[in-house]
C-alpha atoms as a PDB file:
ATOM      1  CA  UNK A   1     -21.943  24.992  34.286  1.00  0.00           C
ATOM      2  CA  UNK A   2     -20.304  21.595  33.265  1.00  0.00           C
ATOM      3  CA  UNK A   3     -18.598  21.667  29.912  1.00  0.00           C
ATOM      4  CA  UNK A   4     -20.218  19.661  26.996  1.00  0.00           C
ATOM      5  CA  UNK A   5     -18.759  17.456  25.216  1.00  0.00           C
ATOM      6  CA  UNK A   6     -19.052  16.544  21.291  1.00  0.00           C
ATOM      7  CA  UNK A   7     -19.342  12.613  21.427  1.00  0.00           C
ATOM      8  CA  UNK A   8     -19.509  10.256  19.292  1.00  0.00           C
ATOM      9  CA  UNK A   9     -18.931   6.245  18.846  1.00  0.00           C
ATOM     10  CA  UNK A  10     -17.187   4.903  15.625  1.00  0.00           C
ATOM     11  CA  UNK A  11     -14.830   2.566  14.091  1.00  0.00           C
ATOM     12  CA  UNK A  12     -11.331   3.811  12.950  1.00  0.00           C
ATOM     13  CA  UNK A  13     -10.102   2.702   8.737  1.00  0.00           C
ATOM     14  CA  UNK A  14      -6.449   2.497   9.236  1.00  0.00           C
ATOM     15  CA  UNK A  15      -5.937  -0.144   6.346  1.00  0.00           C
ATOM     16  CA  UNK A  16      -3.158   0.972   4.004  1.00  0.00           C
ATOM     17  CA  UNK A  17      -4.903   0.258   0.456  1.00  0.00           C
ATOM     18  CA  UNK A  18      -8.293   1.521   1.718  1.00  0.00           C
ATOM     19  CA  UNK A  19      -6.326   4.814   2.844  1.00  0.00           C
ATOM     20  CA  UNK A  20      -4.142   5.692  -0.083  1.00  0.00           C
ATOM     21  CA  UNK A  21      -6.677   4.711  -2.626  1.00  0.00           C
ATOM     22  CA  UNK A  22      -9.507   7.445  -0.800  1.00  0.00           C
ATOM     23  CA  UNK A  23      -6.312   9.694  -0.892  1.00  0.00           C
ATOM     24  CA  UNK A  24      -6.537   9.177  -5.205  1.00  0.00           C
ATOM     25  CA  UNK A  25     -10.383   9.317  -5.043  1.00  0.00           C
ATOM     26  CA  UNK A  26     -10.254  12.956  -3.357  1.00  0.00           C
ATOM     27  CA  UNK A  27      -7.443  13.872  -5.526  1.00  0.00           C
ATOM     28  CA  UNK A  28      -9.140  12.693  -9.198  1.00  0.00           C
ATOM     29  CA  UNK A  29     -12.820  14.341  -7.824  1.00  0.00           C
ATOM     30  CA  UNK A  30     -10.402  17.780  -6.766  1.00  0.00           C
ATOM     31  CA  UNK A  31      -8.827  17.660 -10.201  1.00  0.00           C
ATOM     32  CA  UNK A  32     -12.324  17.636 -11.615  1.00  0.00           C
ATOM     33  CA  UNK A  33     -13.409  20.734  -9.737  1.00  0.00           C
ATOM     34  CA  UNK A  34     -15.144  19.486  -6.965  1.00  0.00           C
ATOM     35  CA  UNK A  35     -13.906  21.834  -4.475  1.00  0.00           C
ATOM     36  CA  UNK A  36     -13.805  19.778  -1.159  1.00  0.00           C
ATOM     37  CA  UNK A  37     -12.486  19.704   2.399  1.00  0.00           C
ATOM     38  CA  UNK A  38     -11.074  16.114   1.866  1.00  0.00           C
ATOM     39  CA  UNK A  39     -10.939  14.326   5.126  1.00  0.00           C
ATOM     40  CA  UNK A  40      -7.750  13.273   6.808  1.00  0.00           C
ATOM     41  CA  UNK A  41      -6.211   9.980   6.009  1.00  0.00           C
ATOM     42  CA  UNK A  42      -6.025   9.491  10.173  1.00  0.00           C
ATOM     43  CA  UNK A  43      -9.919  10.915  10.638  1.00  0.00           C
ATOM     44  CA  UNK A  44     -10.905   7.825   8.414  1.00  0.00           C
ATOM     45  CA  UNK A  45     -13.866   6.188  10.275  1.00  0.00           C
ATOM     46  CA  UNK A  46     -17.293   4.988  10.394  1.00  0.00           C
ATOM     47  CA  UNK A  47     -19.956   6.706  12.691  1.00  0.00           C
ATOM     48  CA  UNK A  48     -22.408   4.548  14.651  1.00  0.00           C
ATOM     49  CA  UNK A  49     -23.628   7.044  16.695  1.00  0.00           C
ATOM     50  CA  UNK A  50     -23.715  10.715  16.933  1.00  0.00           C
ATOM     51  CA  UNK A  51     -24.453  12.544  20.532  1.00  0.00           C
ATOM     52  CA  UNK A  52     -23.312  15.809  19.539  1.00  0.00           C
ATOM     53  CA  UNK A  53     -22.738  17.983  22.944  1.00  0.00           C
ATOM     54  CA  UNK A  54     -23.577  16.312  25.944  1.00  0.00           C
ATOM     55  CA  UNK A  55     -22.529  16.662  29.658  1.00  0.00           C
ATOM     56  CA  UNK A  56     -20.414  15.186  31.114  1.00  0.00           C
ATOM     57  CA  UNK A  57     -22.661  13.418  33.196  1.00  0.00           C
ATOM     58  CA  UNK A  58     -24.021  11.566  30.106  1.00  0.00           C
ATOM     59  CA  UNK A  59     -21.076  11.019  28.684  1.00  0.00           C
ATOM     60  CA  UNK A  60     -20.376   8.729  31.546  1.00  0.00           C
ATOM     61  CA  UNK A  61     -23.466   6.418  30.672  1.00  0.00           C
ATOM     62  CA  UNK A  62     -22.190   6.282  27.221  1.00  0.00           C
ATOM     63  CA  UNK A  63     -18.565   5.240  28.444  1.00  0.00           C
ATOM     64  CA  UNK A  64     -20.211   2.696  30.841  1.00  0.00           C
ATOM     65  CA  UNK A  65     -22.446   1.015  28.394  1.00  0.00           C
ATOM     66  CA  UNK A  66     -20.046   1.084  25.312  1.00  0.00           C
ATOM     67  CA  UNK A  67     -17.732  -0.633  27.679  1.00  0.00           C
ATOM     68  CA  UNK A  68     -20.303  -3.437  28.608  1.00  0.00           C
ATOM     69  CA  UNK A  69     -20.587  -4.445  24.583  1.00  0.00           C
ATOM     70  CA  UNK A  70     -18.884  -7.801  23.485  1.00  0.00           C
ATOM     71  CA  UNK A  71     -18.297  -8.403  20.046  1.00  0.00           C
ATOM     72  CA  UNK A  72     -15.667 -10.517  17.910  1.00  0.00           C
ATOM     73  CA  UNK A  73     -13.283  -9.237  15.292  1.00  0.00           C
ATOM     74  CA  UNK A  74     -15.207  -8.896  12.046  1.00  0.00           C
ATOM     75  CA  UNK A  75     -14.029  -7.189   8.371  1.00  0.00           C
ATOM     76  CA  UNK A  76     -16.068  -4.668   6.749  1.00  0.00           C
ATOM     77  CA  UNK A  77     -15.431  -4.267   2.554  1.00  0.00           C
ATOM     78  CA  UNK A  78     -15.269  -0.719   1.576  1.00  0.00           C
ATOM     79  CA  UNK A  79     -16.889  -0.687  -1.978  1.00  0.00           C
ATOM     80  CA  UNK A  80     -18.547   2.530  -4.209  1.00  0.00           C
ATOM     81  CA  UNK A  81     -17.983   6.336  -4.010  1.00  0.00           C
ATOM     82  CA  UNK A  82     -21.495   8.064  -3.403  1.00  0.00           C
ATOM     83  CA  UNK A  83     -22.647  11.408  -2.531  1.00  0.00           C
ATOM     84  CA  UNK A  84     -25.619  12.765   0.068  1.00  0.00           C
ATOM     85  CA  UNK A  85     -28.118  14.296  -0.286  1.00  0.00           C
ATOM     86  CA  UNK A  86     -27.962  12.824  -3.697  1.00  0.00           C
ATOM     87  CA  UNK A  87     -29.749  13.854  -7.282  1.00  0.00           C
ATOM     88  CA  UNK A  88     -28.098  16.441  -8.454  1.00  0.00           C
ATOM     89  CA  UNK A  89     -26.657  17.780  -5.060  1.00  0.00           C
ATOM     90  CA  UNK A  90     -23.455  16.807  -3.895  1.00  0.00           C
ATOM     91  CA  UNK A  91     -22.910  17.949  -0.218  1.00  0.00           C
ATOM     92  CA  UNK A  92     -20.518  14.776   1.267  1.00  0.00           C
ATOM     93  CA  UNK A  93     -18.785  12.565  -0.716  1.00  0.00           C
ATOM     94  CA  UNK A  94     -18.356   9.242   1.114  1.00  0.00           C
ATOM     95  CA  UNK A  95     -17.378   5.249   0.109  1.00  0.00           C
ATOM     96  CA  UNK A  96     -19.876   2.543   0.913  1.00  0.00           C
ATOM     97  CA  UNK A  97     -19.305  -0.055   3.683  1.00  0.00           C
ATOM     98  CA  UNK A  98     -20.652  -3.684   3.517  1.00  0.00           C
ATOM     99  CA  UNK A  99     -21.253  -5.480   6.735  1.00  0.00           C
ATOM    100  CA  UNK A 100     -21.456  -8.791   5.645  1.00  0.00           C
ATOM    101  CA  UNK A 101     -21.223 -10.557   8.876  1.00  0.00           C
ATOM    102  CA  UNK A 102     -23.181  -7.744  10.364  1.00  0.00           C
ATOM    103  CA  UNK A 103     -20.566  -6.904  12.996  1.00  0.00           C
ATOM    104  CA  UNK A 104     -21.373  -3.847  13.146  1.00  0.00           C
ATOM    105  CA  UNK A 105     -25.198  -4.105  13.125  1.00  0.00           C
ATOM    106  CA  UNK A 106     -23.943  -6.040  16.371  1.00  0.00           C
ATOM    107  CA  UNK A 107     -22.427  -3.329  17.936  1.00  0.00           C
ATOM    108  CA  UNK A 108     -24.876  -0.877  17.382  1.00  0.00           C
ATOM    109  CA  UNK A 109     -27.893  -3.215  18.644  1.00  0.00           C
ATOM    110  CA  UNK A 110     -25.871  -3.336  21.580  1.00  0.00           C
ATOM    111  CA  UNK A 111     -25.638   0.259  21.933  1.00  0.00           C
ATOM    112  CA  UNK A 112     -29.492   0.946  21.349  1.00  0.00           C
ATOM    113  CA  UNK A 113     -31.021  -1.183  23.729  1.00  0.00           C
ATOM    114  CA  UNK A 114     -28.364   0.060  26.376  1.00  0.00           C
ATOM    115  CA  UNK A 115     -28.658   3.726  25.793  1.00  0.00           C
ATOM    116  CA  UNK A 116     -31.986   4.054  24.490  1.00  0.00           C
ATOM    117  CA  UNK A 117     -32.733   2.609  27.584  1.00  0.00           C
ATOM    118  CA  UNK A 118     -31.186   5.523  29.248  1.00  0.00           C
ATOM    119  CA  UNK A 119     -33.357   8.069  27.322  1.00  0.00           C
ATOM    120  CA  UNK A 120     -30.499   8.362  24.587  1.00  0.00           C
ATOM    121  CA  UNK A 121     -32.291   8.875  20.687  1.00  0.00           C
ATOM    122  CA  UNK A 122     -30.910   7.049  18.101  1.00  0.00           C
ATOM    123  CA  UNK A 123     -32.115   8.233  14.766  1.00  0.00           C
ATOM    124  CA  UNK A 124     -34.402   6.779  13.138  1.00  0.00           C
ATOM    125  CA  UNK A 125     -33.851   7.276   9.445  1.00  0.00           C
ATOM    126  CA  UNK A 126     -31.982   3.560   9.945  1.00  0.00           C
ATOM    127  CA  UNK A 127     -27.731   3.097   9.937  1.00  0.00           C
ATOM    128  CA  UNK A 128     -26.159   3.455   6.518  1.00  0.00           C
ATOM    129  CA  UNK A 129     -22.293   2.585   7.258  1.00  0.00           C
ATOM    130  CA  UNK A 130     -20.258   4.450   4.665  1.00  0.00           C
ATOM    131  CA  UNK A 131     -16.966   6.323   5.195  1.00  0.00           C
ATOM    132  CA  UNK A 132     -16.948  10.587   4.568  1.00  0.00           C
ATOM    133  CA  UNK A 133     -13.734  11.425   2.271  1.00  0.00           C
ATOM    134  CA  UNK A 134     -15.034  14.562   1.450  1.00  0.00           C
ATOM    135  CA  UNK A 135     -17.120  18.037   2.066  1.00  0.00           C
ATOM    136  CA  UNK A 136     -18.166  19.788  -0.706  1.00  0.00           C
ATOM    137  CA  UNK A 137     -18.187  23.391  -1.089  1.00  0.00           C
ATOM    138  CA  UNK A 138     -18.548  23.880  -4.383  1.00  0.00           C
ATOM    139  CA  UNK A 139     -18.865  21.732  -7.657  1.00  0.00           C
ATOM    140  CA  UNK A 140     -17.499  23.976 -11.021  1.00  0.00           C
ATOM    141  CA  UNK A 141     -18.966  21.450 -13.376  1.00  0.00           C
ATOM    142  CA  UNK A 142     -21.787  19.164 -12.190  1.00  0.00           C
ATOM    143  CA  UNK A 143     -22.286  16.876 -14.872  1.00  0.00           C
ATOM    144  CA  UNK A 144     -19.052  15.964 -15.413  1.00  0.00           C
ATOM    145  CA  UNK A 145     -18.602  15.544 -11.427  1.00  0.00           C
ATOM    146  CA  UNK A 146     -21.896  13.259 -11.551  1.00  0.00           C
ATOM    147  CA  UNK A 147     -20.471  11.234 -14.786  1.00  0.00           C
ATOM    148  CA  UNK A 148     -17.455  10.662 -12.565  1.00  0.00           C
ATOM    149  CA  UNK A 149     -19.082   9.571  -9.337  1.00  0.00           C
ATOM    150  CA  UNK A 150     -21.421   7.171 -11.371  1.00  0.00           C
ATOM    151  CA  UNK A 151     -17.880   5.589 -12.882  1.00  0.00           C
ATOM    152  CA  UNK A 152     -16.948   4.847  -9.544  1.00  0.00           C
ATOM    153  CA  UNK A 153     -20.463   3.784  -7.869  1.00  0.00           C
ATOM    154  CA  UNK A 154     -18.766   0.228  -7.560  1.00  0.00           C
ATOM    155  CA  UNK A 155     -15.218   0.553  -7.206  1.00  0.00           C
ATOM    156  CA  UNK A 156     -13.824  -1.966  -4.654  1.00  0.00           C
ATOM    157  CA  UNK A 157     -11.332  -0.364  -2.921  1.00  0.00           C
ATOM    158  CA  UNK A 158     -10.095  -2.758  -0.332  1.00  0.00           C
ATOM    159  CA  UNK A 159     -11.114  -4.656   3.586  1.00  0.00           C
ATOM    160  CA  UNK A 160     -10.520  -3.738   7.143  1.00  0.00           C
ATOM    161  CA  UNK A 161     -10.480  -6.073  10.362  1.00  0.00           C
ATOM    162  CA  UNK A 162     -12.407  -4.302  12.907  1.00  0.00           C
ATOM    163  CA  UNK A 163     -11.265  -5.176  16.148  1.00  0.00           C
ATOM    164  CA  UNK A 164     -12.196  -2.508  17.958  1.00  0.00           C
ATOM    165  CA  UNK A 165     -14.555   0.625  18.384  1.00  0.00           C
ATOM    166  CA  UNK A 166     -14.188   4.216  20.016  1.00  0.00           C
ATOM    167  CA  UNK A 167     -16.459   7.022  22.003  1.00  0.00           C
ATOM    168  CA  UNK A 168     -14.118   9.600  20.731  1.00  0.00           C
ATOM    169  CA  UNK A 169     -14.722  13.680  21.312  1.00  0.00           C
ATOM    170  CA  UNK A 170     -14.780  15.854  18.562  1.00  0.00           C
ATOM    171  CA  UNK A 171     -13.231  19.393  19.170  1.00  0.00           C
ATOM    172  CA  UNK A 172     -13.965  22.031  15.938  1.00  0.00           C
ATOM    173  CA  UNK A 173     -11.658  23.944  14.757  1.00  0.00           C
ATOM    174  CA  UNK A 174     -10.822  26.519  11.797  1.00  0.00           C
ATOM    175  CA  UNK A 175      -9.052  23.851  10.144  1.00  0.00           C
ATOM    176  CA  UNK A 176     -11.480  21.048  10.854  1.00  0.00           C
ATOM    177  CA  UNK A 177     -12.399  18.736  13.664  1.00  0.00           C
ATOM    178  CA  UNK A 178      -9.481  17.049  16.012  1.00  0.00           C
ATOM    179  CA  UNK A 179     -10.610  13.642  16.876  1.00  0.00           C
ATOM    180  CA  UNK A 180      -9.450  12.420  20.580  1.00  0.00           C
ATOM    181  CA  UNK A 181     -10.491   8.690  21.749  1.00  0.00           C
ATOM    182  CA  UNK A 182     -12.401   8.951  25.348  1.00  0.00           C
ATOM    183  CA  UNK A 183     -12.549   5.101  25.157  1.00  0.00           C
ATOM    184  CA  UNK A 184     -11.268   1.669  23.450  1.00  0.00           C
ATOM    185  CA  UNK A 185     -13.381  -1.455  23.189  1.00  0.00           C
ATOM    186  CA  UNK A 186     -11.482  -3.903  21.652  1.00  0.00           C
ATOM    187  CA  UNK A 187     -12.959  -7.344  20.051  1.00  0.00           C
ATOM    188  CA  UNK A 188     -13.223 -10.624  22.783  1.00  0.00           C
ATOM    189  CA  UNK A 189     -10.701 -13.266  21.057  1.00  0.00           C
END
């Protein structure tokens, strides 16, 4: 029985002012008794596609067919704290991502109509790029948790130069998930 592997394809936030200031965002929403598992200044990223576990067989296609995607270096603006599921529940606390020269879309187009292809499903619910600072576990008061998210719904909180994307493996553990990169597709140019 082959081992499976937890896959998935996204683009790393490394940027120094986009890092430290989601480092204060977890800290002032902690302070304010949001109990969280903040996520790791070097987990930072943007998912375009999760596999979950798949064989290693299929993890092949998706190496093969990430690697056949061209795209040119593009920025992203990180802007706005917001929470899923949303109303008054507050599971994942993440910042928005704008896409205003729809690199990204790019990417992933690319990625659909090669691996759909291949009998890969995409979800459907559509692509909302954001980045996840935080899990929530518990909230010990809601409305003033709320009040503060809604003070920070626009926030601009800085830009990042994509100029490359990842299939990367994710391996849970008591302490949260290790990220590995399986393989690097950088930008043409």
């Amino acid at each position: 029985m082959a081992e499976l592997v937890r896959t998935f394809i996204a683009v790393d936030f490394d940027n120094p002012q986009i890092v430290s200031r989601a480092q204060e965002i977890q800290e002032e929403l902690m302070r304010l008794g949001v109990g969280m598992k903040p996520v790791e200044p070097h987990n930072l990223h943007v998912t375009l596609w999760f596999f979950g576990e798949i064989d290693p067989g299929r993890l092949n296609l998706v190496l093969e067919n990430a690697g056949k995607v061209r795209f040119k270096p593009f920025k992203l603006s990180v802007r706005g704290v917001g929470y899923f599921p949303g109303g008054g529940r507050i599971n994942v606390i993440w910042l928005g991502v704008e896409d205003p020269e729809n690199g990204l879309k790019n990417i992933l187009d690319q990625l659909v109509e090669r691996l759909t292809r291949l009998g890969f499903k995409y979800d459907e619910r559509g692509f909302t790029p954001h980045l996840t600072i935080g899990r929530v576990k518990f909230v010990r008061d809601r409305q003033l948790a709320l009040r503060k998210l809604e003070e920070l719904k626009d926030l601009y909180v800085g830009e990042q130069l994509i100029d490359s994307f990842k299939v990367k493996k994710s391996t849970l553990t008591s302490k949260g998930p290790i990220y590995s990169d399986l393989l690097v597709i950088r930008a043409e140019g």
